[in-house]
C-alpha atoms as a PDB file:
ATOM      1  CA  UNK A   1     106.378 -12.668 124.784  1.00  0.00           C
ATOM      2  CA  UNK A   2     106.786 -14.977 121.419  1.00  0.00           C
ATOM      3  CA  UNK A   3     103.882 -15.107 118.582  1.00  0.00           C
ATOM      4  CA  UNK A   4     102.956 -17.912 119.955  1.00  0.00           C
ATOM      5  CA  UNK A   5     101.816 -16.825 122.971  1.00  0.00           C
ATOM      6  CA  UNK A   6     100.218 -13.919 121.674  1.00  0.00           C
ATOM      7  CA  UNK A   7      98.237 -16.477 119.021  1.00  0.00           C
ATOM      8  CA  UNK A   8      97.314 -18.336 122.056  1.00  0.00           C
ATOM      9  CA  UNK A   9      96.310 -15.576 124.068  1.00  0.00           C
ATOM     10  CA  UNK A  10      93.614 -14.507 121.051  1.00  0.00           C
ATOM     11  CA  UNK A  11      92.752 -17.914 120.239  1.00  0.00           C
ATOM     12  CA  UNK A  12      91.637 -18.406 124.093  1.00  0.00           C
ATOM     13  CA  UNK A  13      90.474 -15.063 124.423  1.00  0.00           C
ATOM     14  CA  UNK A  14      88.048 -15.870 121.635  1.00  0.00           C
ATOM     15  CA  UNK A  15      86.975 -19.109 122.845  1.00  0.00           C
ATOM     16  CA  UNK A  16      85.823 -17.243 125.819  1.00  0.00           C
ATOM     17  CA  UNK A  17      84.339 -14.738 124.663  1.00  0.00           C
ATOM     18  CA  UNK A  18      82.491 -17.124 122.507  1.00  0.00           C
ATOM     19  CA  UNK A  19      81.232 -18.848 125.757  1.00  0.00           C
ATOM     20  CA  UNK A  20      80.270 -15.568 128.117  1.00  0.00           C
ATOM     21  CA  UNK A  21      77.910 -15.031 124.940  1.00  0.00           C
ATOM     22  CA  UNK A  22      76.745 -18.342 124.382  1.00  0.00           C
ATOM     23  CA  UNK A  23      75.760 -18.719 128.336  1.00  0.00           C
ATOM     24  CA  UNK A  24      73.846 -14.650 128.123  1.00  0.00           C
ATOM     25  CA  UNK A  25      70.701 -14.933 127.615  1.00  0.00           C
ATOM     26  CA  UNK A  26      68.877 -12.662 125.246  1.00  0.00           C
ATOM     27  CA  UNK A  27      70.051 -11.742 121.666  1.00  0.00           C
ATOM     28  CA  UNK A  28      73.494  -9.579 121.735  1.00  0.00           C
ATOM     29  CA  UNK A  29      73.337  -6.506 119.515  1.00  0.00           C
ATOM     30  CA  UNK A  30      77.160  -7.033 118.854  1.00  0.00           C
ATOM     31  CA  UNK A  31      79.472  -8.513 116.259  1.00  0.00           C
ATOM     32  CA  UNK A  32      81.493 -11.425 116.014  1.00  0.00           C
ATOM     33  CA  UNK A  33      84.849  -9.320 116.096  1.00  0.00           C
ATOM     34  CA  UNK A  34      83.619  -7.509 119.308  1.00  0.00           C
ATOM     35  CA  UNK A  35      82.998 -10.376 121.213  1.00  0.00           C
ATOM     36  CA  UNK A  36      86.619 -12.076 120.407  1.00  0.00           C
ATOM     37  CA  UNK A  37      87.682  -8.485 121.659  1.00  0.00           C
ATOM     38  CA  UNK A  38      85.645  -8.476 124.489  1.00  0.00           C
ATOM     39  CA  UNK A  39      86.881 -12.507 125.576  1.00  0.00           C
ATOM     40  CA  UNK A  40      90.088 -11.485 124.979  1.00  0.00           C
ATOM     41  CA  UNK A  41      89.530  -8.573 127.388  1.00  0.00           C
ATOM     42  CA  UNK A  42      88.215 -10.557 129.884  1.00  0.00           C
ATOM     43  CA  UNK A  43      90.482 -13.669 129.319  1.00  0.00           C
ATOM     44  CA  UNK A  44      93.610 -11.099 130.466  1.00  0.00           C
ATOM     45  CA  UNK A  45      91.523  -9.598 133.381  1.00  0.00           C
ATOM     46  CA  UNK A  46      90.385 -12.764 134.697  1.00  0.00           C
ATOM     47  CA  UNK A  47      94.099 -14.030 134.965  1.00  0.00           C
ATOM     48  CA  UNK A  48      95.375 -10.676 136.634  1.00  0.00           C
ATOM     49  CA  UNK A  49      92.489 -11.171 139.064  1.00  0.00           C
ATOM     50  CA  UNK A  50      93.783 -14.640 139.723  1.00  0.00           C
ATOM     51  CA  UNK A  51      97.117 -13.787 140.005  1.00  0.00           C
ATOM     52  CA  UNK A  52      96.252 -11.175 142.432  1.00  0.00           C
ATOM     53  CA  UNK A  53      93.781 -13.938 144.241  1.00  0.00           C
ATOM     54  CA  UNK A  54      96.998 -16.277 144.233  1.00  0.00           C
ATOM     55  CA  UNK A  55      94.859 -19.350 142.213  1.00  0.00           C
ATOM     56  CA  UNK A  56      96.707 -18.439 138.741  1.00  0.00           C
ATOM     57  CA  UNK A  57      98.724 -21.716 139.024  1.00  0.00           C
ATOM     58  CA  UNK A  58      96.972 -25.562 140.044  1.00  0.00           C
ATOM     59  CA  UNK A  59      97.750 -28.628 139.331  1.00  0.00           C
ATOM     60  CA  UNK A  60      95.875 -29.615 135.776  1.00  0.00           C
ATOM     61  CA  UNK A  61      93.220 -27.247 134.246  1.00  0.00           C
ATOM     62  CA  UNK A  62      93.033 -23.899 136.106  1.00  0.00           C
ATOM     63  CA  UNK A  63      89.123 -24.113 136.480  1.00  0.00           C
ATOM     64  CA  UNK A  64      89.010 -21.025 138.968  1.00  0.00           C
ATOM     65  CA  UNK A  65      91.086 -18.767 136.825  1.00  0.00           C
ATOM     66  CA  UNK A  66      88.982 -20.395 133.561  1.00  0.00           C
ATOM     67  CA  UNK A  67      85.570 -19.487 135.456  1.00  0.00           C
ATOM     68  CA  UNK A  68      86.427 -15.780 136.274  1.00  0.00           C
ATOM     69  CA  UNK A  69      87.682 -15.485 132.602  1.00  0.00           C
ATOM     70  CA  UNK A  70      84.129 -16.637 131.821  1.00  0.00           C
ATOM     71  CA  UNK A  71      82.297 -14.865 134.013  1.00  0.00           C
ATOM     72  CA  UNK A  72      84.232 -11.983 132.942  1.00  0.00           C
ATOM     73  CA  UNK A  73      83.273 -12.296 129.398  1.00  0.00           C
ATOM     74  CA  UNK A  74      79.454 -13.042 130.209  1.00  0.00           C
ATOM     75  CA  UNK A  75      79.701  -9.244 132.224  1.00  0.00           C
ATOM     76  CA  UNK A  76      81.152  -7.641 129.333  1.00  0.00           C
ATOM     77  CA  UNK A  77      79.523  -8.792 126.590  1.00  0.00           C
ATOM     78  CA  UNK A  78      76.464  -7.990 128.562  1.00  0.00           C
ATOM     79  CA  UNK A  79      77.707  -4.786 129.013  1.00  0.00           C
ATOM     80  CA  UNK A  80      79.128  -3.774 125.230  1.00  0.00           C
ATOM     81  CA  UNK A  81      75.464  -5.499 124.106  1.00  0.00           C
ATOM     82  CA  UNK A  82      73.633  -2.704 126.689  1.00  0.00           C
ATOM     83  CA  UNK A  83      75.747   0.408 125.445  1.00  0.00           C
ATOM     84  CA  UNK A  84      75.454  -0.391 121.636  1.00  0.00           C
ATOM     85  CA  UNK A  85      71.882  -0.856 121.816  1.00  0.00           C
ATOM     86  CA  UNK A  86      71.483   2.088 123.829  1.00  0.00           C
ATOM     87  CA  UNK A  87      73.045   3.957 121.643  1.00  0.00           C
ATOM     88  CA  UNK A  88      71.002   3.257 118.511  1.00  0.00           C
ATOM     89  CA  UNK A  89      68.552   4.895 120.354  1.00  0.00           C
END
């Protein structure tokens, strides 16, 4: 694994974890920095899960393994957003 590919990893994880918040509706109660953690997160998960599915590698964009990522991210920002503003409580 070079720096690049770690770079890329976080650049794309934050990308979609800038999307699964973006598509959410509601306000978030979470940061900036969480939700790059949180795309990130789901950006890794959602390729394992394609891996496993055996749809990690098509011909152009990989718009399955790009939609789980997403989906992903929409889940777990929902899901950070719940706990943190249940526990301000």
């Amino acid at each position: 694994m070079t720096i690049q590919s770690i770079l890329g990893a976080i650049v794309i994880g934050a990308v979609i974890g800038v999307v699964g918040r973006l598509l959410l509706p509601g306000k978030q109660a979470i940061g900036w920095i969480l939700t790059i953690v949180v795309g990130i997160v789901a950006a890794l998960l959602g390729t394992l899960l394609a891996q496993v599915l055996g749809v990690e590698t098509t011909s152009g964009i990989d718009w399955i393994e790009l939609v789980m990522q997403v989906v992903l991210a929409v889940v777990g920002v929902g899901l950070v957003a719940g706990l943190r503003r249940g526990s301000k409580v």
